[in-house]
C-alpha atoms as a PDB file:
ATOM      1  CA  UNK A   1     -12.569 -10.919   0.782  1.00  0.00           C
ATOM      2  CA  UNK A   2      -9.461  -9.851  -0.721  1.00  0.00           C
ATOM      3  CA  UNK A   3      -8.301  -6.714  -2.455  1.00  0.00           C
ATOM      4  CA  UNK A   4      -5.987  -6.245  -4.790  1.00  0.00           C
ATOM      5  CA  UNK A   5      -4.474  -2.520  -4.628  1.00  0.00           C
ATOM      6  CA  UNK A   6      -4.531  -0.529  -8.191  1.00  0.00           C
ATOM      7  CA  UNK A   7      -2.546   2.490  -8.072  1.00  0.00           C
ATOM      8  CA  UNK A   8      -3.181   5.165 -11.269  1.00  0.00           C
ATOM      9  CA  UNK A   9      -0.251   6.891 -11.789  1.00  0.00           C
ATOM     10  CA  UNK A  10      -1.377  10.159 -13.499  1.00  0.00           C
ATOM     11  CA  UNK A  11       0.029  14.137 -13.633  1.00  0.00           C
ATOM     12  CA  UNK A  12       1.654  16.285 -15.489  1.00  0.00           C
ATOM     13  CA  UNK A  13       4.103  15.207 -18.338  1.00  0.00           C
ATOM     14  CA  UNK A  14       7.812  15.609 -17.498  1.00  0.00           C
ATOM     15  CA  UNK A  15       6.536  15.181 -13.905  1.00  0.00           C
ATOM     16  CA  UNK A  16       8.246  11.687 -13.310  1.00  0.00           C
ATOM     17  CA  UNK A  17       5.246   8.799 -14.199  1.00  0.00           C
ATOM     18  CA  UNK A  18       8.167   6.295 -16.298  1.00  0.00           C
ATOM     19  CA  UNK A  19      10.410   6.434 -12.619  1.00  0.00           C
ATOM     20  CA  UNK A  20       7.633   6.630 -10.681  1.00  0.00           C
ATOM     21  CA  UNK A  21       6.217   3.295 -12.819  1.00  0.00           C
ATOM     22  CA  UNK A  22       9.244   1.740 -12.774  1.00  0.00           C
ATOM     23  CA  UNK A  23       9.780   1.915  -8.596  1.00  0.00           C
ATOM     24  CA  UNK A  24       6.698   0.553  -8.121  1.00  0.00           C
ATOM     25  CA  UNK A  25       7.409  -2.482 -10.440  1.00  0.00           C
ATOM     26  CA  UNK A  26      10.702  -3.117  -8.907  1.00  0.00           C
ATOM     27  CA  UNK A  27       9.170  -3.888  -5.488  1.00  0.00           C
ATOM     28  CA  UNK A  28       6.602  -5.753  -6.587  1.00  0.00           C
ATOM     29  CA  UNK A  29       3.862  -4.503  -8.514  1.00  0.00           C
ATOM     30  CA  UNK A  30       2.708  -5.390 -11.975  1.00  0.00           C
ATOM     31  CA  UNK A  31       2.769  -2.072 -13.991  1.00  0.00           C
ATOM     32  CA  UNK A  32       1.083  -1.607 -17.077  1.00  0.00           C
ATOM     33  CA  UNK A  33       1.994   2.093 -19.022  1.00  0.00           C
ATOM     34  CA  UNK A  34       0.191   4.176 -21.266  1.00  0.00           C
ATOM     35  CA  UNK A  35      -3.129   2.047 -20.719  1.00  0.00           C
ATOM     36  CA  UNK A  36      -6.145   3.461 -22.872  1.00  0.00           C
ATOM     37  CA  UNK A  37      -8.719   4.261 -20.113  1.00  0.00           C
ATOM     38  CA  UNK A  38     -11.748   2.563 -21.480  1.00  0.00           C
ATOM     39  CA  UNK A  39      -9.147  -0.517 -21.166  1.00  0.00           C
ATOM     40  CA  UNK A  40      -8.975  -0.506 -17.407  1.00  0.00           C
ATOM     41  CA  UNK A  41     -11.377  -2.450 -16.094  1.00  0.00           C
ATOM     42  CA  UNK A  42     -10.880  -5.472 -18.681  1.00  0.00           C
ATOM     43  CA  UNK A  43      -6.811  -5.501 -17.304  1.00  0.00           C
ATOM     44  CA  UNK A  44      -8.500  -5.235 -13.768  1.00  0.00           C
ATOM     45  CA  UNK A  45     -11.274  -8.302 -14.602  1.00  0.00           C
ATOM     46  CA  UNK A  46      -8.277 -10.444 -16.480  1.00  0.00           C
ATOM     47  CA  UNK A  47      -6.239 -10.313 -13.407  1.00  0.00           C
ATOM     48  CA  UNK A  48      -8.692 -11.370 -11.069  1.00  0.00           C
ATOM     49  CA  UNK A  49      -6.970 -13.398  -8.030  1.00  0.00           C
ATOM     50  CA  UNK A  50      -3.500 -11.618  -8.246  1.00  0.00           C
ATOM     51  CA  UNK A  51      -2.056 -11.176  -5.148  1.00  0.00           C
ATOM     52  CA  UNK A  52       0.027  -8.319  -6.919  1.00  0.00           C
ATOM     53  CA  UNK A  53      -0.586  -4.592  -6.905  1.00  0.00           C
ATOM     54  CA  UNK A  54      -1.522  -3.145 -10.370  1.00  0.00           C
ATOM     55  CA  UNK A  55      -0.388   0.031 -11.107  1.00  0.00           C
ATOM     56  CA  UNK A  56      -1.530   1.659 -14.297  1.00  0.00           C
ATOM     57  CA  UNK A  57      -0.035   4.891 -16.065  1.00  0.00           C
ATOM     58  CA  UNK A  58      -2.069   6.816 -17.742  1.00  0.00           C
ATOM     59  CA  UNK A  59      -2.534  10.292 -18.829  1.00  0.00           C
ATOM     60  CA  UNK A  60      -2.191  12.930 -21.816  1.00  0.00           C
ATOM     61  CA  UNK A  61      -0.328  10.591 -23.552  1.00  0.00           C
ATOM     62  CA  UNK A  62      -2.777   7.969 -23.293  1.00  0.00           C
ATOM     63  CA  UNK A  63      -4.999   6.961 -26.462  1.00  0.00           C
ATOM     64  CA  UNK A  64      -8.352   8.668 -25.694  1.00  0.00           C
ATOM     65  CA  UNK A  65      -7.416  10.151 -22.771  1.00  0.00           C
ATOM     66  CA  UNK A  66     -10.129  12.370 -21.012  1.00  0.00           C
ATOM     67  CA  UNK A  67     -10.186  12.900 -17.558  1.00  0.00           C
ATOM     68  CA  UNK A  68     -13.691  12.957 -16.717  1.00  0.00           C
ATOM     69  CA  UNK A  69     -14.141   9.889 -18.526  1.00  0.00           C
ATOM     70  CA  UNK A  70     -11.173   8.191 -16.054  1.00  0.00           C
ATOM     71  CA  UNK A  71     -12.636   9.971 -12.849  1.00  0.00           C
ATOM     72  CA  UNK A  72     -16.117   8.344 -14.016  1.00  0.00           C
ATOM     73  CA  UNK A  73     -14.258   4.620 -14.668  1.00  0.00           C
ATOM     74  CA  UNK A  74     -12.323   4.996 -11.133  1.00  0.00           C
ATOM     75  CA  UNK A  75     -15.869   5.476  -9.821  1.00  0.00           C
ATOM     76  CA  UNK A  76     -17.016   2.736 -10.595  1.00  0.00           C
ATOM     77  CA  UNK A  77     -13.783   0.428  -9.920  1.00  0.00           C
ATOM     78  CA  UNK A  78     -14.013   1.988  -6.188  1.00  0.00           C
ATOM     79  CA  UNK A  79     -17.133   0.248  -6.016  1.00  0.00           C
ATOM     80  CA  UNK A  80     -15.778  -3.136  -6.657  1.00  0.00           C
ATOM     81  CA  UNK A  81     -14.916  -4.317  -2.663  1.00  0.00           C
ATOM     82  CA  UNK A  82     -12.456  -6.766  -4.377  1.00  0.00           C
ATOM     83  CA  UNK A  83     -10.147  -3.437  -4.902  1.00  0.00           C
ATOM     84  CA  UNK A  84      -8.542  -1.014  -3.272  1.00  0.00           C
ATOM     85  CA  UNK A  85      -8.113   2.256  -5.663  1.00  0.00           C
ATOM     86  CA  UNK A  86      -5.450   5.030  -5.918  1.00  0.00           C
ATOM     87  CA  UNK A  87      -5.203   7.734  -7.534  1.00  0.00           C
ATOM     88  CA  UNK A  88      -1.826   9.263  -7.617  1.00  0.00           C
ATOM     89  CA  UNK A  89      -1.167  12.668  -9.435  1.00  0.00           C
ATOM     90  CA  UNK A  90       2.697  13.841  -9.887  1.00  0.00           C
ATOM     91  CA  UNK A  91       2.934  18.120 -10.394  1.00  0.00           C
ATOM     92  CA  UNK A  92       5.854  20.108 -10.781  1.00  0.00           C
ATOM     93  CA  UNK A  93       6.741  23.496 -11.232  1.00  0.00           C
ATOM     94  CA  UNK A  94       6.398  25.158 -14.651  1.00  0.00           C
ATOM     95  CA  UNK A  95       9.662  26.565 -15.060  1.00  0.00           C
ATOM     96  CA  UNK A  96      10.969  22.748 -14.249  1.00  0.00           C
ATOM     97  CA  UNK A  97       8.968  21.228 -16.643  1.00  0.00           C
ATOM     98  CA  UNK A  98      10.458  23.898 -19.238  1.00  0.00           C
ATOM     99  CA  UNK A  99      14.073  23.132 -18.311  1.00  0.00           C
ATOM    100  CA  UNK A 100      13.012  19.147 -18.581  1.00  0.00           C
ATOM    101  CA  UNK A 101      11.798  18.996 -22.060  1.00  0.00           C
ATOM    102  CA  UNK A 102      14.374  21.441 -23.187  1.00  0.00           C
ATOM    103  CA  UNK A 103      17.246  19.011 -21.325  1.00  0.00           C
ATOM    104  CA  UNK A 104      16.013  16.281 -22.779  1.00  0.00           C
ATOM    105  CA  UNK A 105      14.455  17.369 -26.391  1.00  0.00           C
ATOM    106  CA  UNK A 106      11.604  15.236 -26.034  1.00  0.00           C
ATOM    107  CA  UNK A 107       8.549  16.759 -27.295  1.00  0.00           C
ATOM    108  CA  UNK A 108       5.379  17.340 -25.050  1.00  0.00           C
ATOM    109  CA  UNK A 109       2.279  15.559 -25.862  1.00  0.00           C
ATOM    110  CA  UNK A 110       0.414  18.581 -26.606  1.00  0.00           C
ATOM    111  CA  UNK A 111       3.018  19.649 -28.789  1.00  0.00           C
ATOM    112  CA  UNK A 112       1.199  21.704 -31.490  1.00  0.00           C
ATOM    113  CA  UNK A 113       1.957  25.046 -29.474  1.00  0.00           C
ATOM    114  CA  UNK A 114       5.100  26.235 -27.767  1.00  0.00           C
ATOM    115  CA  UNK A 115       6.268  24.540 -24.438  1.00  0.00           C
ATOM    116  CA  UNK A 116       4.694  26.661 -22.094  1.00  0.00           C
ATOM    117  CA  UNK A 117       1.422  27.085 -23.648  1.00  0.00           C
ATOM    118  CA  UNK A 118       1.535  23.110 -23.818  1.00  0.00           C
ATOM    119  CA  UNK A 119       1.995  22.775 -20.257  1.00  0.00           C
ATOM    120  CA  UNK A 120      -0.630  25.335 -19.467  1.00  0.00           C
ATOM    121  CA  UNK A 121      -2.780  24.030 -21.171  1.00  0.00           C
ATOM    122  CA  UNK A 122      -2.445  20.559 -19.862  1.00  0.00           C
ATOM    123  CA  UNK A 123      -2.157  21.916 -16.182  1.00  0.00           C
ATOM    124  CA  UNK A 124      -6.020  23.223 -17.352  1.00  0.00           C
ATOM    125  CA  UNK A 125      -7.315  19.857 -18.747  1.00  0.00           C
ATOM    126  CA  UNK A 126      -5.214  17.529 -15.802  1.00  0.00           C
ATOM    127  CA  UNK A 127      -7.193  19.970 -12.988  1.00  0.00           C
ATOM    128  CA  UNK A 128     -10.125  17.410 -12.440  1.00  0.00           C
ATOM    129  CA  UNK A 129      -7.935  14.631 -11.882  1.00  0.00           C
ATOM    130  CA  UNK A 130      -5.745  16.459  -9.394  1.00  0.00           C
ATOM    131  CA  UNK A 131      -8.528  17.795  -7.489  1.00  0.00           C
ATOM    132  CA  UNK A 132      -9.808  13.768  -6.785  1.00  0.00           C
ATOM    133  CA  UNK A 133      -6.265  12.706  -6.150  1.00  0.00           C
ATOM    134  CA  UNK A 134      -5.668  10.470  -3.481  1.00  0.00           C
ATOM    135  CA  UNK A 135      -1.898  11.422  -3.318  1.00  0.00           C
ATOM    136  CA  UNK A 136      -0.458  14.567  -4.799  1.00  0.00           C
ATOM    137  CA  UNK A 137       3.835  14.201  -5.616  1.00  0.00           C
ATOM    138  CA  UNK A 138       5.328  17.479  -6.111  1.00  0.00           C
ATOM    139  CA  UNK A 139       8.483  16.616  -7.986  1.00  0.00           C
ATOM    140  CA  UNK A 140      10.038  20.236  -8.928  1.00  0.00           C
ATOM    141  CA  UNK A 141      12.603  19.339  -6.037  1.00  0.00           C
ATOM    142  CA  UNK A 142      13.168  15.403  -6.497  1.00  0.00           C
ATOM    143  CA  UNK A 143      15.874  13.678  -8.296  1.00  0.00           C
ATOM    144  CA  UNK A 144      15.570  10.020  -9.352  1.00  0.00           C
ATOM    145  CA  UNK A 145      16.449   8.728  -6.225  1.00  0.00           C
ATOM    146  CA  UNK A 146      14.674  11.029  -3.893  1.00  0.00           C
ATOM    147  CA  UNK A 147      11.489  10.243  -6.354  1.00  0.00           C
ATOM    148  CA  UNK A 148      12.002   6.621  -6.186  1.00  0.00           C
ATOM    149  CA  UNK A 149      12.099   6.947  -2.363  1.00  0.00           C
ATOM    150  CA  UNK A 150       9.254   8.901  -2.075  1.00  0.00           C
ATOM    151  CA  UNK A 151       7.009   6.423  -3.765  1.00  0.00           C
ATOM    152  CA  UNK A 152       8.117   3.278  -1.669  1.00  0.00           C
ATOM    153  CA  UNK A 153       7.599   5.283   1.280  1.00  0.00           C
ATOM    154  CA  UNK A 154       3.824   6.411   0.301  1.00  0.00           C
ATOM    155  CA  UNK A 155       2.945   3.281  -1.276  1.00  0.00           C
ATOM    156  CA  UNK A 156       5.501   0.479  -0.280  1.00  0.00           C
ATOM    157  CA  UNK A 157       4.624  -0.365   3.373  1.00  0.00           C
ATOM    158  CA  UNK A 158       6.181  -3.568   5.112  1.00  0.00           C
ATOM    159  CA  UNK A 159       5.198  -5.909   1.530  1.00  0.00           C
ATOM    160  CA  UNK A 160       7.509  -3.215  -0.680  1.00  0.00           C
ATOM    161  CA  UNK A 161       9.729  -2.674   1.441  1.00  0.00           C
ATOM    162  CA  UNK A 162      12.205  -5.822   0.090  1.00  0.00           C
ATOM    163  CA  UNK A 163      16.145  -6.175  -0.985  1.00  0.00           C
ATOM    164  CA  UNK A 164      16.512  -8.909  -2.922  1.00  0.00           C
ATOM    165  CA  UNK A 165      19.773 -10.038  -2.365  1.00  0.00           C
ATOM    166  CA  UNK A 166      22.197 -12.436  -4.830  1.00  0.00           C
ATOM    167  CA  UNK A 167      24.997 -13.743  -3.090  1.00  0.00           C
ATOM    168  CA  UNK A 168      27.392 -14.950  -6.530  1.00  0.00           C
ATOM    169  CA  UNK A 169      30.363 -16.657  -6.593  1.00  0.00           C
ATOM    170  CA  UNK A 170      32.396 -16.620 -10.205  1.00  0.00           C
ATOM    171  CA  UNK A 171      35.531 -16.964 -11.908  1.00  0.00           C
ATOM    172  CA  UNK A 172      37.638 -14.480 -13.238  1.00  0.00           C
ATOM    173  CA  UNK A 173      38.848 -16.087 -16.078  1.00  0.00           C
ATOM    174  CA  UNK A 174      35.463 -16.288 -16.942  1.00  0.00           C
ATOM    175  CA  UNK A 175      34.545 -12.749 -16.615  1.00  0.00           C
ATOM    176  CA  UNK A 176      33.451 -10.464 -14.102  1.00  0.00           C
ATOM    177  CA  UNK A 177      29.568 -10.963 -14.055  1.00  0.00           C
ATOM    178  CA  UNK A 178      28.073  -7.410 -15.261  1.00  0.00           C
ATOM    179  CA  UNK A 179      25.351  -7.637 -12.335  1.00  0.00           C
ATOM    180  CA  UNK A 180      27.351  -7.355  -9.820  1.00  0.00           C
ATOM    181  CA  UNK A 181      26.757  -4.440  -7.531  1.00  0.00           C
ATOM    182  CA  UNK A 182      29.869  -5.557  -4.877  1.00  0.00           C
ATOM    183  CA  UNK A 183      32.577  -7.551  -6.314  1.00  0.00           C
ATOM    184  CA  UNK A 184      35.014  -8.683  -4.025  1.00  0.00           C
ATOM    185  CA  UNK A 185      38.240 -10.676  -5.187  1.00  0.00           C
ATOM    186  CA  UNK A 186      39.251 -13.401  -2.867  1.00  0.00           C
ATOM    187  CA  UNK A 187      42.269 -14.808  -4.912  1.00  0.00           C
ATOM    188  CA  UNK A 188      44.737 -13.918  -2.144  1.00  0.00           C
ATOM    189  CA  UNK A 189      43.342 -16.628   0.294  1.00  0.00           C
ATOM    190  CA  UNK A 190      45.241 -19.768  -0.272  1.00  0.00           C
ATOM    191  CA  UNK A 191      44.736 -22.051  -3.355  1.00  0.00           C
ATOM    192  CA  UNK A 192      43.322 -25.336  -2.397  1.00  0.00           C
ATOM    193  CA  UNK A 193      43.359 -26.092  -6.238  1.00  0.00           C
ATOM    194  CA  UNK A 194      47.494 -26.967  -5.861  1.00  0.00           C
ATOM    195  CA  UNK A 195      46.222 -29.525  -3.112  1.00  0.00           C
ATOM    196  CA  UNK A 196      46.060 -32.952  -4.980  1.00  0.00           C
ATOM    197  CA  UNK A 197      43.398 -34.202  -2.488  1.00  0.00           C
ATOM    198  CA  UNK A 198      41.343 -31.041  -2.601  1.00  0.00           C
ATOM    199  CA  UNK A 199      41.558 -30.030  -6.359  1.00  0.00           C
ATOM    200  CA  UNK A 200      38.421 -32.106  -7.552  1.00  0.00           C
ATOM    201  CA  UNK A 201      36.434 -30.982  -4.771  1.00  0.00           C
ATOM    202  CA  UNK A 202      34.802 -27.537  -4.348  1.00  0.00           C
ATOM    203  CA  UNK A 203      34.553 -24.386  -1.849  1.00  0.00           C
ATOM    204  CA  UNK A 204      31.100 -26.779  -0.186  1.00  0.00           C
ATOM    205  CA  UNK A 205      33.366 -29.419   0.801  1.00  0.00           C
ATOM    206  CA  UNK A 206      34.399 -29.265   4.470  1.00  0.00           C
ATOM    207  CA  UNK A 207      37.881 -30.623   3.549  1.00  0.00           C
ATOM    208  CA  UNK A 208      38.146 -27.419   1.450  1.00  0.00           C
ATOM    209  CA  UNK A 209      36.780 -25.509   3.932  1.00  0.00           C
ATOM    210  CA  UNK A 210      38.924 -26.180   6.524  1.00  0.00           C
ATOM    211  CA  UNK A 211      41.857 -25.783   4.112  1.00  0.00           C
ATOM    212  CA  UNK A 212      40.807 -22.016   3.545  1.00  0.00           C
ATOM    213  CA  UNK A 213      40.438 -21.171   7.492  1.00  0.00           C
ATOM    214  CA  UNK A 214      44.152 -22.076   8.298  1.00  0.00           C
ATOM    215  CA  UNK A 215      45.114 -19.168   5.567  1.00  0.00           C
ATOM    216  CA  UNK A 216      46.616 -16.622   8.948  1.00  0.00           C
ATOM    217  CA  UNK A 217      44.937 -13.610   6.512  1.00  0.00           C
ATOM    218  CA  UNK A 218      41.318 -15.468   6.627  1.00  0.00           C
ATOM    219  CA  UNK A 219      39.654 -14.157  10.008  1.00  0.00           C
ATOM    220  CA  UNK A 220      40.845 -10.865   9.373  1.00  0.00           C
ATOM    221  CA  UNK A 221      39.154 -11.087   6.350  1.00  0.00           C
ATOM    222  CA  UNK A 222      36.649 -12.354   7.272  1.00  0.00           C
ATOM    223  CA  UNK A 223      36.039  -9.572  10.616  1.00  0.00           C
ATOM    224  CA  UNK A 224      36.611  -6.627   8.370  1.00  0.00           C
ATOM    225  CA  UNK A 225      34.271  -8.297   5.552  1.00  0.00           C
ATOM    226  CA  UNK A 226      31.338  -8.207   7.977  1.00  0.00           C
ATOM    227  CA  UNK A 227      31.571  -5.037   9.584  1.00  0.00           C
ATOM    228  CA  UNK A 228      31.662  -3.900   5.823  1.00  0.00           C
ATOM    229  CA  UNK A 229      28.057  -5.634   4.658  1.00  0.00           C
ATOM    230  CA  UNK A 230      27.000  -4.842   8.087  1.00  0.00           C
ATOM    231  CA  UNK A 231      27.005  -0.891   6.961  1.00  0.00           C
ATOM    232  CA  UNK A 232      26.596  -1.508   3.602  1.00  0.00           C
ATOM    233  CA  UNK A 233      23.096  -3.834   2.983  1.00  0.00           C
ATOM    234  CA  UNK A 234      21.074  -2.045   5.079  1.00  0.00           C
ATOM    235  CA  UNK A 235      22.369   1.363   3.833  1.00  0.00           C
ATOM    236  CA  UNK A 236      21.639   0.108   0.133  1.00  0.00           C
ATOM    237  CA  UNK A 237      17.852  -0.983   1.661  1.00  0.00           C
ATOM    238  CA  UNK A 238      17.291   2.600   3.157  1.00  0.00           C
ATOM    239  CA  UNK A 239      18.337   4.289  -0.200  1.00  0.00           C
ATOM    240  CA  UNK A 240      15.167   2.040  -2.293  1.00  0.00           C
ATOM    241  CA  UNK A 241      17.926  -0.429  -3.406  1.00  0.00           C
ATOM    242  CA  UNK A 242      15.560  -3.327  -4.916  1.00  0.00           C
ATOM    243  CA  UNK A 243      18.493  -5.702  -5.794  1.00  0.00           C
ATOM    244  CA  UNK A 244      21.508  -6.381  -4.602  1.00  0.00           C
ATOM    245  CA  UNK A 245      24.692  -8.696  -5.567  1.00  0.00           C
ATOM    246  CA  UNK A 246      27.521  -9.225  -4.478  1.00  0.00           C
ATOM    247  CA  UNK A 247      29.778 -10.821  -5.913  1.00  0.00           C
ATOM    248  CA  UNK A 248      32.836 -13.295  -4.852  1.00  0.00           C
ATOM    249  CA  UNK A 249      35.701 -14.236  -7.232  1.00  0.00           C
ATOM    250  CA  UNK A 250      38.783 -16.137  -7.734  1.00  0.00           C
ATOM    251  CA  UNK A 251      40.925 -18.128 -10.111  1.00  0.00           C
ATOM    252  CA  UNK A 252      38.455 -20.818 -11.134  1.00  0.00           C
ATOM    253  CA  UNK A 253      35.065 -20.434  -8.992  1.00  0.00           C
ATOM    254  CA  UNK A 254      35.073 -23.234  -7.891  1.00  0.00           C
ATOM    255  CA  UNK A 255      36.990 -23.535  -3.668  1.00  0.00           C
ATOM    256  CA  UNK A 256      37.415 -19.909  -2.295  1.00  0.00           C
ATOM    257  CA  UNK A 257      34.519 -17.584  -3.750  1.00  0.00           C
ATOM    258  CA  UNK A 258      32.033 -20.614  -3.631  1.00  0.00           C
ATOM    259  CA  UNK A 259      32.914 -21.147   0.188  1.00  0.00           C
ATOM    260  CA  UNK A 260      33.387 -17.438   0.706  1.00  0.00           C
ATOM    261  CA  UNK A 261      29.927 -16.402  -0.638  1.00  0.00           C
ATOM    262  CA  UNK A 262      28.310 -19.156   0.979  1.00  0.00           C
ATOM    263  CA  UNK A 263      29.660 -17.860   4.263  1.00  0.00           C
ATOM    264  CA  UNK A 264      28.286 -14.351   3.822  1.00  0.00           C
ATOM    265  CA  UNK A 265      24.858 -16.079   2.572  1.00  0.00           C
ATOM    266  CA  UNK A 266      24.394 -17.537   5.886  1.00  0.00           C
ATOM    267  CA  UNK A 267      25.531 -14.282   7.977  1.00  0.00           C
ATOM    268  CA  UNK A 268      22.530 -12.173   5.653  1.00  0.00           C
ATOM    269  CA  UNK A 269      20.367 -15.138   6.926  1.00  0.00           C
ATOM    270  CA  UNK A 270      21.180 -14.444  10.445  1.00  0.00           C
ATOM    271  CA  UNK A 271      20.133 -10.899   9.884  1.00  0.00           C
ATOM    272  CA  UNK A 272      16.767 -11.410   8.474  1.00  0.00           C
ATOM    273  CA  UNK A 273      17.627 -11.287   4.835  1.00  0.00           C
ATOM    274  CA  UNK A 274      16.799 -14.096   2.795  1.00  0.00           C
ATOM    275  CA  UNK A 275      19.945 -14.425   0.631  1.00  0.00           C
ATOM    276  CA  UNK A 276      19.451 -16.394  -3.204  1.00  0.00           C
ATOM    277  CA  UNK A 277      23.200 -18.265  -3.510  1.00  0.00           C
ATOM    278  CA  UNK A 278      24.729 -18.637  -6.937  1.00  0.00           C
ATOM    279  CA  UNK A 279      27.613 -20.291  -7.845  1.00  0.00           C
ATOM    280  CA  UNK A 280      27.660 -19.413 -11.525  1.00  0.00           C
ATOM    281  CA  UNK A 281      31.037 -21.922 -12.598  1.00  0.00           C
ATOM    282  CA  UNK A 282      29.251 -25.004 -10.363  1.00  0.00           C
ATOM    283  CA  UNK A 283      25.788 -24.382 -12.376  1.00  0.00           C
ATOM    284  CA  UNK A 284      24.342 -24.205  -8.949  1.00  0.00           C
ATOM    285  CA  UNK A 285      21.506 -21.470  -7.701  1.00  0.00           C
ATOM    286  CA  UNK A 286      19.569 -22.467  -4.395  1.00  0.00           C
ATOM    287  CA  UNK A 287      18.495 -20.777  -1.223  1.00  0.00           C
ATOM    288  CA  UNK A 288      21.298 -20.407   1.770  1.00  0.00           C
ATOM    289  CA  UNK A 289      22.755 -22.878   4.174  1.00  0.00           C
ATOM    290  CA  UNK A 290      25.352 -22.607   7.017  1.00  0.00           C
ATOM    291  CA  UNK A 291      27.916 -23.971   6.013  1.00  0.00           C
ATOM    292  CA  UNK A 292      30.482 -25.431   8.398  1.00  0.00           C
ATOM    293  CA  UNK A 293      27.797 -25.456  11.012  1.00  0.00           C
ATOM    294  CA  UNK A 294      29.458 -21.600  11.121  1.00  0.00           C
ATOM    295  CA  UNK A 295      28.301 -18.220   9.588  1.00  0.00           C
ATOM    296  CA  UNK A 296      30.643 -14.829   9.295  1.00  0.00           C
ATOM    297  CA  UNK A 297      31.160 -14.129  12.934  1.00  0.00           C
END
């Protein structure tokens, strides 16, 4: 029988739950935030079949939030052999919590009392729940990134471990596309658009693509290009990256970025990566192909 995983991301407040959330749904899982408890196992039943994790914030701020109540619904979940359950609990130092709210001027859910009584306080009532925690996160020490990384490690495994990668060719008359994470501008290659023959045709055309390999510049290019993604994707993978695109440009978008990014496409393919292409002038978004019969060397 299958199981579907459901992670319950609990702790203190101020302790990172919204990144922590938030990493988990960017490699994959389906996260739900600030779930009433008693609504739990009708989210669990209405996503019967899912192939993707669940994972489920809830604490203080919660509407009827009470821990022994959660502790006695997890109970009963754990029972169900269709799911794997659990239950994650993020602490942190006092006197970081402190310098978070102040920081930030958010108030503290239990904010009838001054900020350290609050926090006291709900150290006292989150105890039960961090006694049956599965996983405990101390986060006094953890920036955003080191969080992030933290939770892919612990939870990820070989299914969270993706980078999605966008391989985008574009114009820059048009505008440099605002997702772009690389953007490299290939308008010093020659211009097959001042070719009458090759104008109407694009950077897929082999006639165009043989055009752009006699520019003397292009292997270098091309050599130095390689070596540079070579360091650079799998760095961005190690760090938690979740996407990734890069980004090719010139004049029109239409000969050297589209034959350009399709060229570094098939190179990620060689590598294991499984590249989406899109050429964002030509309307066209599709998986990788050589091109050329030839990849980036």
């Amino acid at each position: 029988m299958a199981t579907t995983e459901l992670i319950i991301v609990t702790g203190m407040a101020g302790a990172g739950r919204s990144t922590v959330l938030r990493a988990l749904e960017d490699v994959g899982c389906e996260a739900v935030d600030n779930l009433p408890p008693a609504l739990l196992p009708i989210v669990v039943d209405a996503r019967e079949g899912a192939e993707e994790p669940l994972a489920v914030g809830i604490d203080g701020r919660s509407r009827h939030f009470e821990p022994t109540a959660l502790l006695t619904t997890l109970a009963a979940l754990r029972r169900d052999p269709r799911l794997g359950v659990r239950l994650l609990f993020l602490d942190c130092d006092t006197d970081v919590l402190i310098r978070r709210f102040n920081e930030t001027r958010r108030r503290h859910p239990l904010a009838d009392r001054p900020v350290a009584d609050a926090i006291a306080h709900e150290r006292e009532l989150m105890h039960p729940l961090r006694r049956a925690a599965d996983v405990h996160l101390d986060t006094s020490r953890l920036g955003v990134h080191d969080l992030r990384r933290a939770v892919v490690d612990r939870f990820g495994g070989d299914r969270l471990d993706k980078l999605r990668i966008e391989v985008l060719s574009f114009s820059f008359k048009a505008g440099v596309p605002r997702e772009a994470d690389l953007v490299f501008d290939v308008r010093f290659l020659n211009n097959p658009h001042w070719e009458p023959a090759l104008q109407p045709l694009t950077g897929l055309d082999p006639a165009v693509q043989e055009f752009i390999r006699e520019d003397a510049r292009f292997e270098g290019f091309r050599a130095r290009l390689d070596a540079l993604l070579e360091l650079l994707v799998p760095a961005y993978r190690e760090e938690g990256k979740s996407y990734l695109t890069i980004a090719f440009g010139c004049t029109g978008g239409k000969h050297r970025s589209v034959f350009v990014a399709e060229l570094v496409a098939a190179r990620l393919a060689e590598r294991g990566f499984a590249p989406a292409i899109r050429h964002r002038e030509q309307g066209l978004h599709r998986a990788p192909a050589a091109v050329g019969g030839e990849a980036v060397a």
